[in-house]
Structures are given as structure tokens and as C-alpha cells.
Protein backbone atom coordinates (compact mmCIF):
# COMPACT_ATOMS: atom_id res chain seq x y z
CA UNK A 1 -42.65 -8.16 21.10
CA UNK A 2 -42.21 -8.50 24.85
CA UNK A 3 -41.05 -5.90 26.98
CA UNK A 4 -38.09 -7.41 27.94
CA UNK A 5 -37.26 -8.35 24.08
CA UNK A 6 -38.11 -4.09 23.66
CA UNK A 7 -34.85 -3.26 26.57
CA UNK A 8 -32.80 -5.61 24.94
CA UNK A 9 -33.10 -4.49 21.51
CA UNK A 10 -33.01 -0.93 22.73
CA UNK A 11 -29.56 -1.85 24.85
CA UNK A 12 -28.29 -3.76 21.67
CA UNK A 13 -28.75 -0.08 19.93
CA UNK A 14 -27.42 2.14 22.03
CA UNK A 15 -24.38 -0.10 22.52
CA UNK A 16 -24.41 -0.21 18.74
CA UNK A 17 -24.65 3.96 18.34
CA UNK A 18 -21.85 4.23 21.40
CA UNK A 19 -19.28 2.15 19.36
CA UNK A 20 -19.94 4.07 15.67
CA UNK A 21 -19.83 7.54 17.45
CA UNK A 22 -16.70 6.28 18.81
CA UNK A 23 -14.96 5.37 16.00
CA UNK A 24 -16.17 8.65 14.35
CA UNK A 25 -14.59 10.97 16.62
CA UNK A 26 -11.83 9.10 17.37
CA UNK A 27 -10.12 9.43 13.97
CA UNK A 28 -10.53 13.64 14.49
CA UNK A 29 -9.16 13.23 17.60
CA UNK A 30 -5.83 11.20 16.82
CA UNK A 31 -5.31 13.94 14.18
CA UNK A 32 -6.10 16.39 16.41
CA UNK A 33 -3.58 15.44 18.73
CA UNK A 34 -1.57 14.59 15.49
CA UNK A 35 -1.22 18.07 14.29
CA UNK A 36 -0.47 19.67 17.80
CA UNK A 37 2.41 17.53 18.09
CA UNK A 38 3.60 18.47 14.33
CA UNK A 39 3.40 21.89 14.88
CA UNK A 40 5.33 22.11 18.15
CA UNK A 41 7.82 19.84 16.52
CA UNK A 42 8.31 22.05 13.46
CA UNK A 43 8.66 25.22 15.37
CA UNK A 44 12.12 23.78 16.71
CA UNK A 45 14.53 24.63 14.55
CA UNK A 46 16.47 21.67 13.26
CA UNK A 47 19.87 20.78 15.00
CA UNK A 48 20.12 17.46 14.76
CA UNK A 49 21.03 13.99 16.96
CA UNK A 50 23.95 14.57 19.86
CA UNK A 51 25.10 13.43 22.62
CA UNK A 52 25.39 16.42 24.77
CA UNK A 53 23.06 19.16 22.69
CA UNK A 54 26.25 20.37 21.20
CA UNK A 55 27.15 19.38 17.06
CA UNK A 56 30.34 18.19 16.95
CA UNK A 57 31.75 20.54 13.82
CA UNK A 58 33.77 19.32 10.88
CA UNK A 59 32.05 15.57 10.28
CA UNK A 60 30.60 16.51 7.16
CA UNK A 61 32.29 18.35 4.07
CA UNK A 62 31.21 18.90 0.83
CA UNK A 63 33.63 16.43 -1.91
CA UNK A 64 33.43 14.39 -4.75
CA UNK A 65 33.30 10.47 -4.27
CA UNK A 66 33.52 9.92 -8.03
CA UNK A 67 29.89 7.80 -7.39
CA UNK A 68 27.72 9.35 -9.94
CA UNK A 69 23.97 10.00 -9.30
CA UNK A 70 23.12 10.78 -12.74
CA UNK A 71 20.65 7.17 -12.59
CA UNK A 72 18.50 8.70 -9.81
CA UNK A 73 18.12 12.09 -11.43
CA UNK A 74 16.95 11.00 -15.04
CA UNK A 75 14.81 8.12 -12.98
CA UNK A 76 13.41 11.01 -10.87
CA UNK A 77 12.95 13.15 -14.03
CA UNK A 78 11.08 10.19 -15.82
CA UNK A 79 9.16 9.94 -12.49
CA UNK A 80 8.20 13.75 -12.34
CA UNK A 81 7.36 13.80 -15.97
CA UNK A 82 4.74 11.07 -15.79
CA UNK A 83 2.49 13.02 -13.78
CA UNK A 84 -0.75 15.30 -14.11
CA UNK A 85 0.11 19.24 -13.20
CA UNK A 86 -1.87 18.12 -10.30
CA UNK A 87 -0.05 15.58 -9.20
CA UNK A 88 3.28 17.21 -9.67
CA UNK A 89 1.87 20.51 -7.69
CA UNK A 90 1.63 17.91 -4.55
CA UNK A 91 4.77 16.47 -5.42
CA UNK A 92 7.27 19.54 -5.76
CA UNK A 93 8.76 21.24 -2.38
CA UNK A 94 11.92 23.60 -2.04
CA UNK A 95 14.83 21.25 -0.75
CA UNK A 96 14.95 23.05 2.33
CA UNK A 97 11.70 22.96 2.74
CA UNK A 98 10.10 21.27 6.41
CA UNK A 99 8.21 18.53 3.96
CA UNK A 100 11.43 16.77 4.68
CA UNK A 101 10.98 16.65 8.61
CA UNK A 102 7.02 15.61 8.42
CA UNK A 103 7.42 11.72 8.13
CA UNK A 104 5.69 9.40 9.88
CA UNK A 105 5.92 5.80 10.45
CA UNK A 106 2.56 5.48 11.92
CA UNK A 107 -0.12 4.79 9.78
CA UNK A 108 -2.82 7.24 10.64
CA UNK A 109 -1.05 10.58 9.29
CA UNK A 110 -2.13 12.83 6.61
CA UNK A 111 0.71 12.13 3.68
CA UNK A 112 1.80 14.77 1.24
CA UNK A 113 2.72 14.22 -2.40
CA UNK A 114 1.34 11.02 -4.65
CA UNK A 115 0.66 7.77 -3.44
CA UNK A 116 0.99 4.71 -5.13
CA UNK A 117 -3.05 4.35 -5.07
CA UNK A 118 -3.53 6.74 -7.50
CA UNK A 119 -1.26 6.00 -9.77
CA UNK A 120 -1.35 4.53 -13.01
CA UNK A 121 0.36 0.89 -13.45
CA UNK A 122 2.73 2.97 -15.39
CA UNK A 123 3.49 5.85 -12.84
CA UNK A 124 4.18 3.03 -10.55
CA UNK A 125 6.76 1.43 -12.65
CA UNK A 126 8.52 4.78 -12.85
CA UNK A 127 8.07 5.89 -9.12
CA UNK A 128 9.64 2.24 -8.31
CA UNK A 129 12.57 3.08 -11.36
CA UNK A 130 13.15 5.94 -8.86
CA UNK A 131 13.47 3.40 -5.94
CA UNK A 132 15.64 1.18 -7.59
CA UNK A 133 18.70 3.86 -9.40
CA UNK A 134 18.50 5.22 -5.17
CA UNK A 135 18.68 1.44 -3.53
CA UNK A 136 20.83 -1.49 -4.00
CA UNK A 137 18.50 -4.67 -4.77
CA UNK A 138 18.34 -5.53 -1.44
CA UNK A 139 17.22 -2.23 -0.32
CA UNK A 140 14.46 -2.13 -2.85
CA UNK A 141 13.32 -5.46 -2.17
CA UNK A 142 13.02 -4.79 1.73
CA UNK A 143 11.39 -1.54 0.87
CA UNK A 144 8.30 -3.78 -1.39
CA UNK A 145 8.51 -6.33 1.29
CA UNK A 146 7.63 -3.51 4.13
CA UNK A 147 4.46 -2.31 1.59
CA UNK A 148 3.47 -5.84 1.05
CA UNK A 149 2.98 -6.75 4.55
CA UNK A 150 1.33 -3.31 5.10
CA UNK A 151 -0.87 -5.42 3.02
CA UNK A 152 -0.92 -8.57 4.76
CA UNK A 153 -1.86 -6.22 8.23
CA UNK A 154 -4.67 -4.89 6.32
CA UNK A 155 -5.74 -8.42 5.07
CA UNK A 156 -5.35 -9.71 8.90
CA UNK A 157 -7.60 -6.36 10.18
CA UNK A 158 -9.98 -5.94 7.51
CA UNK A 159 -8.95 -2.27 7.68
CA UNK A 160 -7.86 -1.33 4.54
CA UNK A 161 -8.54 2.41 4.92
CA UNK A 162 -5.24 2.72 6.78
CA UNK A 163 -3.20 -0.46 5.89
CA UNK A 164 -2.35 -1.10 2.13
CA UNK A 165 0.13 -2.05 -0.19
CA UNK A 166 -0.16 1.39 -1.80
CA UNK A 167 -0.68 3.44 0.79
CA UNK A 168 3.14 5.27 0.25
CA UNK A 169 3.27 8.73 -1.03
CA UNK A 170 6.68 10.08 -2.72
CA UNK A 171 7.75 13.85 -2.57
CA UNK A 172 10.54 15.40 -4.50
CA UNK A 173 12.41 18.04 -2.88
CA UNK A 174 14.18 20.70 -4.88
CA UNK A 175 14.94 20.30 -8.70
CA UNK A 176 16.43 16.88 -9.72
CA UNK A 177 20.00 18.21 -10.81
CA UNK A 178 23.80 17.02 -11.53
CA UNK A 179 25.25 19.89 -9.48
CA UNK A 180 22.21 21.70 -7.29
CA UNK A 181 20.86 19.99 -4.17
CA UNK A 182 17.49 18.26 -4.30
CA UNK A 183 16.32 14.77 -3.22
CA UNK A 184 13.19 12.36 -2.52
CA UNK A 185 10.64 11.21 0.36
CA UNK A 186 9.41 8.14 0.09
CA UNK A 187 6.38 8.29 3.27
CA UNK A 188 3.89 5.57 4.70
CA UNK A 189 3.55 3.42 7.68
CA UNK A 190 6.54 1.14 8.40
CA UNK A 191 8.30 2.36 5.91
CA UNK A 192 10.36 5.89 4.92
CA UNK A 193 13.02 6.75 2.98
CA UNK A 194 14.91 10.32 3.45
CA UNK A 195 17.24 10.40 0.25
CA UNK A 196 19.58 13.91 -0.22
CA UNK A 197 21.66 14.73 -3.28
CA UNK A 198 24.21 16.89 -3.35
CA UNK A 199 26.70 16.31 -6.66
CA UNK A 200 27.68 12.92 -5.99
CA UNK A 201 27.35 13.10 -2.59
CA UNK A 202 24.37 11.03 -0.63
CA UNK A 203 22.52 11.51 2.46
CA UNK A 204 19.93 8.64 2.79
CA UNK A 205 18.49 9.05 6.62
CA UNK A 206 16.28 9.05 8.34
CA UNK A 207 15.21 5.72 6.80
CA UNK A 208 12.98 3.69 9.35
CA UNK A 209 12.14 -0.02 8.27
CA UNK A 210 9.78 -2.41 9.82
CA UNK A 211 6.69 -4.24 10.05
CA UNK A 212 3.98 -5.68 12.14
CA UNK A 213 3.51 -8.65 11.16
CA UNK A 214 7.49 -9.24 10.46
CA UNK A 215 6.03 -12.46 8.80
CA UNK A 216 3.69 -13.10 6.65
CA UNK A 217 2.13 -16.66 7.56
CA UNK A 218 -0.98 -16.21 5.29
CA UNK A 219 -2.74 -14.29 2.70
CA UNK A 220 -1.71 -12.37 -0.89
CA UNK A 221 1.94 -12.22 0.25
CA UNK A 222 2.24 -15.56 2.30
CA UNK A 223 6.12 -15.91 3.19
CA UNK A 224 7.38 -12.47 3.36
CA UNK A 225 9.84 -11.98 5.63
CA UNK A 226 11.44 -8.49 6.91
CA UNK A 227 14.32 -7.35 9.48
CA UNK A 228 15.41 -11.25 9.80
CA UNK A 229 18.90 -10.04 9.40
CA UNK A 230 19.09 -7.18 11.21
CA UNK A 231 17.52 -8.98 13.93
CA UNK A 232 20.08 -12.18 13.31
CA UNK A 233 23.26 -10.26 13.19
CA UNK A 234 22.54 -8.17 16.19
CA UNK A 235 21.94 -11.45 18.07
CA UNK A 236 25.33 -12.62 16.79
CA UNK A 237 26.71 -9.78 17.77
CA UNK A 238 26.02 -10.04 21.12
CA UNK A 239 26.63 -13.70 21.82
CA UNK A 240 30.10 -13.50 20.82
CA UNK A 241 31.04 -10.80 22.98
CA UNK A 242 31.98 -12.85 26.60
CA UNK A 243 30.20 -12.63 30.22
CA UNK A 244 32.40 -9.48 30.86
CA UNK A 245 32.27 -7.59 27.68
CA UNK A 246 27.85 -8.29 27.59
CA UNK A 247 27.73 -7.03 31.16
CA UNK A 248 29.14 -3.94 29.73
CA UNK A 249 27.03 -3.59 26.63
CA UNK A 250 23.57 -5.05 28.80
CA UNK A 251 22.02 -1.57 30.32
CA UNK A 252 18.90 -3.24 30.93
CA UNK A 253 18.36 -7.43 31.42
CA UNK A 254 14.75 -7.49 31.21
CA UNK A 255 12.58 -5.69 27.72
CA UNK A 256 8.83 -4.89 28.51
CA UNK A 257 8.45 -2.02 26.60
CA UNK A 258 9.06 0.05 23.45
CA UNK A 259 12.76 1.61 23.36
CA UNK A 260 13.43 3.70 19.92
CA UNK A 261 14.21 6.43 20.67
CA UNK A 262 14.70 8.72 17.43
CA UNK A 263 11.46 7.86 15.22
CA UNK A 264 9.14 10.36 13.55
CA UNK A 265 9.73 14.08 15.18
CA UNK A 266 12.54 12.99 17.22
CA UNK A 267 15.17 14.96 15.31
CA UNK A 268 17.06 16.75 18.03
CA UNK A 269 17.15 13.96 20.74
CA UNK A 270 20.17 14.11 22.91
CA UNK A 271 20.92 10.77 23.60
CA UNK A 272 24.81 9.78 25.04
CA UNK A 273 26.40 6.92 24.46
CA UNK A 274 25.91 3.53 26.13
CA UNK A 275 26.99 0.30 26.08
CA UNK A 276 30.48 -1.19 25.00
CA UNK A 277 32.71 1.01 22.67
CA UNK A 278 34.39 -0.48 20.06
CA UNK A 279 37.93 -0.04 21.47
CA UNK A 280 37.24 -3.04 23.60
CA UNK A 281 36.31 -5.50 21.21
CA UNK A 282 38.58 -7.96 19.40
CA UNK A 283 39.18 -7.35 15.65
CA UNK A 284 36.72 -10.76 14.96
CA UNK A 285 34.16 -8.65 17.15
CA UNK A 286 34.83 -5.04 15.17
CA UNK A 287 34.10 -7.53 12.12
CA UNK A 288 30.75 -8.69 13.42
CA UNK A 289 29.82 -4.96 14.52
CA UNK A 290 30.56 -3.76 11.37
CA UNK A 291 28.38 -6.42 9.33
CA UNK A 292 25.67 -5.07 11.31
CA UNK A 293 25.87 -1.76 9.98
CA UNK A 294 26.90 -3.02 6.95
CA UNK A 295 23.27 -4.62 7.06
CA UNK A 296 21.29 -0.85 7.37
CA UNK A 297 23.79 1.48 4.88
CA UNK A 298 23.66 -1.80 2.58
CA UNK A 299 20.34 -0.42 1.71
CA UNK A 300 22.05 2.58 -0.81
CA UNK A 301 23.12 1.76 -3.79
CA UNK A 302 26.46 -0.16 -3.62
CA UNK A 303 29.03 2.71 -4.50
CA UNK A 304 27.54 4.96 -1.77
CA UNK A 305 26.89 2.40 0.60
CA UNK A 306 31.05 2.12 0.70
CA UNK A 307 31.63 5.55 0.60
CA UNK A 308 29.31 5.38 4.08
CA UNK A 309 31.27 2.35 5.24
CA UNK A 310 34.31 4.21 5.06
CA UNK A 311 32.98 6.93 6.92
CA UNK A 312 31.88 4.63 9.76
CA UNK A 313 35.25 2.94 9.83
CA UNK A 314 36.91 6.34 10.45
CA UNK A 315 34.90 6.87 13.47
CA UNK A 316 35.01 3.15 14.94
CA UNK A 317 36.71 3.76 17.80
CA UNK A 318 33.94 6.45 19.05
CA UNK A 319 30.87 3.72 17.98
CA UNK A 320 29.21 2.09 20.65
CA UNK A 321 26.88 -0.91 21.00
CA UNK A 322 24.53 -1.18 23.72
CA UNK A 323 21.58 -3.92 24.30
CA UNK A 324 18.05 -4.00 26.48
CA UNK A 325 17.24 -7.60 26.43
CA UNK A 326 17.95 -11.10 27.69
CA UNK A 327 20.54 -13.60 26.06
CA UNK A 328 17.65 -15.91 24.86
CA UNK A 329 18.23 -16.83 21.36
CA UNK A 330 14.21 -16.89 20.59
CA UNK A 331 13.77 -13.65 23.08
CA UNK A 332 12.99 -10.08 22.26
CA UNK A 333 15.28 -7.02 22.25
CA UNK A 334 16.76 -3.70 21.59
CA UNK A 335 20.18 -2.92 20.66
CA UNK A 336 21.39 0.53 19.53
CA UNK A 337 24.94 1.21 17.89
CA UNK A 338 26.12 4.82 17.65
CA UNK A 339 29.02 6.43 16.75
CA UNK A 340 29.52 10.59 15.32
CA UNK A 341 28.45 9.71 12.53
CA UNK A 342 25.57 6.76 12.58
CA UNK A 343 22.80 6.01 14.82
CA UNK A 344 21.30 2.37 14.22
CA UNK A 345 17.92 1.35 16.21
CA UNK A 346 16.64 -1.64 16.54
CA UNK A 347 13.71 -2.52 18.67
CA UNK A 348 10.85 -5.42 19.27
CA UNK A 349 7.56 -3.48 19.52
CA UNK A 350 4.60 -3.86 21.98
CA UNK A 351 1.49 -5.44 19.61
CA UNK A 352 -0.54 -2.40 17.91
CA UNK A 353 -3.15 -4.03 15.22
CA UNK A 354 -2.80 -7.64 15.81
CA UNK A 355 -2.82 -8.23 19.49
CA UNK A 356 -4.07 -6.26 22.99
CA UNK A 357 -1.33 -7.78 24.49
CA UNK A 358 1.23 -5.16 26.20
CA UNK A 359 4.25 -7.16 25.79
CA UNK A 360 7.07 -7.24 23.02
CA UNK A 361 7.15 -9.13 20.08
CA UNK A 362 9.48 -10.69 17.63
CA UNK A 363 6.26 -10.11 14.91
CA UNK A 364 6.39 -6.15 15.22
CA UNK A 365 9.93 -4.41 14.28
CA UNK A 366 11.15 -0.65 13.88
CA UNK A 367 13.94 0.21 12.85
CA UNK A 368 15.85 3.75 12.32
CA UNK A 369 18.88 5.08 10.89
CA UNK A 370 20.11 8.73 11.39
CA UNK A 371 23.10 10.66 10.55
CA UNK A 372 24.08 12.34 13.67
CA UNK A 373 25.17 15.87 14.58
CA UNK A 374 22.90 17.74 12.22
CA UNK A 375 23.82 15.82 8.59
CA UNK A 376 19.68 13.85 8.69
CA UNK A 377 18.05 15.07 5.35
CA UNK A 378 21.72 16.33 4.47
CA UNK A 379 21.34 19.85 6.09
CA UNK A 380 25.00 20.05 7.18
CA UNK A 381 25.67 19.48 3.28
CA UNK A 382 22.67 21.75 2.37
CA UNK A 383 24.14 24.70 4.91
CA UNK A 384 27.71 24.44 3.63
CA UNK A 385 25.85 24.42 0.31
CA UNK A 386 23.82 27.70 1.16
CA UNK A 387 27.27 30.04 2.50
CA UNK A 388 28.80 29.62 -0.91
CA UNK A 389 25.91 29.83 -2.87
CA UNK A 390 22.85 31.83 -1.10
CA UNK A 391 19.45 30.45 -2.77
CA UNK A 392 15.92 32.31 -2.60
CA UNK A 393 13.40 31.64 -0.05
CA UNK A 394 11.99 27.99 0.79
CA UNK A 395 8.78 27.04 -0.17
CA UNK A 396 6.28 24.89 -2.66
CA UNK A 397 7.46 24.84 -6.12
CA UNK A 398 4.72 24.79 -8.23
């Protein structure tokens, strides 16, 4: 072998050893980095989303709405009962415990509980029974849809270490019960599912929703679609406000970056109101506002799902709807409705997996609901719960 063949090899190997010692110690890094930012997160104590760092009091009370959750205990019980001691050691937290407030809609994270992947077929069928006595069809089916292209993004990578259909853990918080409070966690990139029970009362955020890609256009689960709506109806939204009303609810023309604002550890964000309130639309307007959030609390099973509606009818006239984007029909933006009791996010993300470009995309979504001024994970329900019946210390429940 020639000398110069010898430096070339040797440059091809050292190139070679540069790239595998950085993917090793990346990985240790991001979690690194990962845990410092859990930790300082967790040692806030909760409060919740406002719009001044002040709770507004009173939103929240503890009453019957005659919707029973009796389906999602037994499904939960059928769900718990299925598994190892093992499994249900991972699975089991105190219902105040912070397992609620670890979530993560990246895809890199340590998850808690058990994942789909090492289930049996028939632990599976039971953890989705679970899904489906919580979530109205098309809740469930947008929550399978989100896993499947998880799928489809670890077809497009090759990297199905972090991507993958099955890569979703569930926790159970507290004891499934008719009358104590408890609930479920459903965790994993893209998609996450916060779902309190307290009697017949239901607390489903934080729920985030998206995907990257939004479409499938090849593979296992060619022709999967998710956020199309929510995405659709905003638009609508917008366009039929006129010139003067969209300069109101515009606070930004142009959309080059990433906007949410109240994903994973973002609990207490104080974030005001902006945009157009509600007061100054036309009742055809309030209509089209209202099918948009009809769109995200759509996802709970139908009788709760109304009992939210109602709730964000009473509180109309404080919602607001603001926009960062363009009018193009085929463009990408964010829009953001808010009101005392709902926060809605919507947002076109920069690339992550499938492209180095730094620009927006109609093929990456996120999307977050949250219960503002301290009722996320129901913990205005679970403190009015706790003065009028004190409960032990939190913790694992083994």
C-alpha cells in the first residue's frame, strides 16, 4: 500500500472514531442537560398558567356533572391487573405525586411506568381499553395516529432506538376509585395525555398532540394524517375575521421560528393575553372560535367534553385569539386562544429529524392544551380535595 493510500485510510479512521465518540457522548450529554433542567423545574412548586403570576380564585369547584367515570376505572383496573408485580411497581405513583409534572414531548427522555414495547399483545389491548373508556373515538384515533407516525419518523431515520410505534409508557396515579382522586399518564414523544379523576369530575390537560411528519407519504402507515383540523379550522378562523378585526388578532406578520410557549416544564408561564377578544367578534365568528376549541376538548369522551364546553362558554367573553403568521392559505403559523379557563397552542415547528433546514413547516406540528390558573393535572380539584379530607404523604405506591 502506498503512502498516500496509508494517510488516507488513516484520515478515513479517525474521521470514522470522531463521529462514533460523538454520538456516544452526546446521548449522556442531552440527558445530562436533561436532568438539570428537570430538577430545577420540579423544585418550583406548582402554581399553574396566568396572566399576571396571580390565580384567579373560584374557577374550579368540586360538583357532580352526573357523567359517570365508572368505564375508565374498571378499564384502568383491568389494565393494572394485567401486569407483572414488576410492572405494576413502575406503574403505581401517589396522585399527588411530581410523576404527573415529568412529561415530555421530546423523544430522548427517560419514561417512567410500562411502555407499550414490553407488553404483551394482550396488555396492549387493555392499556388501549384504558385509552378508549378516557377518549371519544376521535381522540383515540388521533392518539394511534400520533404513535404510528412516531413510526413512520423512525422508518424515514432508521433510528428506531428513539422513534417507535411503542415507544409510550402509561402511569397510573393514585388508586383507580368511584369517589377518591386518582388518574393516568399516557408519556412519549409527540404525544401525552394528563387525565385526572375526581368523582365524576375530569381534568384531561396538559395533553400535547403532534407529529413530525404530520403526513405519512410512505411506509407501514402510508396516509396517516394528524392536526389537519386543528390546523384547517384555525385558518378558517382567521380568514373570516375582516382587515380590521386580523390586524387586531396579527401580533406578528412574518413566522420564522418556534412559538409554543407552555410545552413540557412550562407549568407556571405567565403569559397575558393577546390578540382579539371575543367581545368583538360577530356571533358567526364566536361560532367558528368555538369549533376550534371544540376541535382540542373533543378529544374527552363526549359527556365531559360538554361539560368543558360549557365551561368555556361561561368565560367567552374573557377568551382571546391571537395569530403569528401570514394570511397565505398554504403558509405556516401559530395561533393561540386563551381564556381563564383554556389555553389552546398551536404552532408549525422548525424541522428536527427530517430536515437541517431552520425554517417552519406545515410537516412538523405541536400542539398543547392547559387548564389555566392552577387546575393542569387537576390540582385545584386535588387541593379542594385535600382541606376536606387530609391524605398521608405522597409518594410510590408499591
Amino acid at each position: 500500500m502506498s503512502k498516500r493510500s496509508i494517510i488516507t485510510v488513516c484520515g478515513v479512521l479517525l474521521l470514522a472514531f470522531g463521529i462514533y465518540r460523538a454520538v456516544q457522548t452526546q446521548a449522556p450529554n442531552r440527558l445530562t442537560q436533561f436532568e438539570q433542567q428537570q430538577r430545577t423545574f420540579l423544585a418550583e412548586p406548582f402554581k399553574g398558567i396566568t396572566t399576571d403570576g396571580n390565580v384567579t380564585p373560584g374557577l374550579f369547584k368540586i360538583r357532580s356533572t352526573g357523567v359517570s367515570t365508572q368505564p375508565v376505572r374498571k378499564a384502568a383496573e383491568a389494565f393494572l391487573g394485567s401486569l407483572t408485580e414488576d410492572q405494576r411497581k413502575r406503574t403505581l405513583y401517589a396522585v399527588d405525586d411530581d410523576e404527573w409534572r415529568k412529561w415530555d414531548n421530546r423523544h430522548f427522555p427517560p419514561r417512567q411506568g410500562v411502555g407499550f414495547k414490553e407488553m404483551t399483545e394482550a396488555q396492549r389491548q387493555l392499556a388501549f381499553g384504558l385509552l378508549r373508556a378516557s377518549l371519544s373515538a376521535r381522540g383515540l384515533q388521533k392518539t394511534q395516529d400520533a404513535m404510528k407516525l412516531n413510526e413512520t419518523l423512525a422508518e424515514l431515520t432508521n433510528n428506531f432506538q428513539e422513534y417507535g410505534q411503542w415507544l409510550y409508557w402509561v402511569t397510573i396515579m393514585g388508586t383507580p376509585s368511584d369517589k377518591e382522586p386518582w388518574g393516568w399518564q399516557l408519556d412519549g414523544h409527540h404525544c401525552i395525555i394528563n387525565y385526572f379523576i375526581l368523582g365524576d369530575q375530569v381534568v384531561m390537560t396538559p395533553t400535547f398532540m403532534g407529529a413530525e411528519p404530520a403526513i405519512a407519504d410512505s411506509g407501514k402507515f402510508k396516509g396517516t394524517t394528524i392536526m389537519q383540523d386543528e390546523q384547517n379550522k384555525g385558518f378558517q378562523l382567521l380568514s373570516a375575521l375582516s382587515k380590521e378585526q386580523q390586524t387586531k388578532a396579527i401580533i406578528r406578520n412574518d413566522k420564522n421560528q418556534n412559538y409554543n410557549l407552555t410545552e413540557a416544564y412550562k407549568d407556571n408561564v405567565v403569559l397575558d393575553y393577546a390578540g382579539i377578544p371575543a367581545t368583538q367578534l360577530n356571533d358567526a365568528q364566536k361560532k367558528l372560535l368555538l369549533d376550534v376549541i371544540g376541535e382540542y376538548v373533543g378529544n374527552m369522551k363526549e359527556g365531559h367534553a360538554r361539560i368543558r364546553m360549557d365551561d368555556v362558554r361561561r368565560h367567552l367573553d374573557k377568551t382571546h385569539f391571537a395569530w403569528i403568521g401570514g394570511t397565505d392559505p398554504n403558509g405556516v403559523f401559530y395561533y393561540r386562544i386563551q381564556s381563564p379557563v383554556i389555553l389552546i397552542e398551536f404552532d408549525h415547528q422548525r424541522p428536527v429529524a427530517l430536515s437541517r433546514s431552520t425554517a417552519p413547516t406545515r410537516n412538523h406540528i405541536h400542539t398543547v392544551v392547559r387548564t389555566p390558573n392552577g387546575n393542569d393535572y387537576g390540582k385545584d380539584l386535588l387541593r379542594q380535595h385535600h382541606e376536606r379530607h387530609p391524605h398521608g404523604a405522597k409518594g410510590h405506591l408499591k
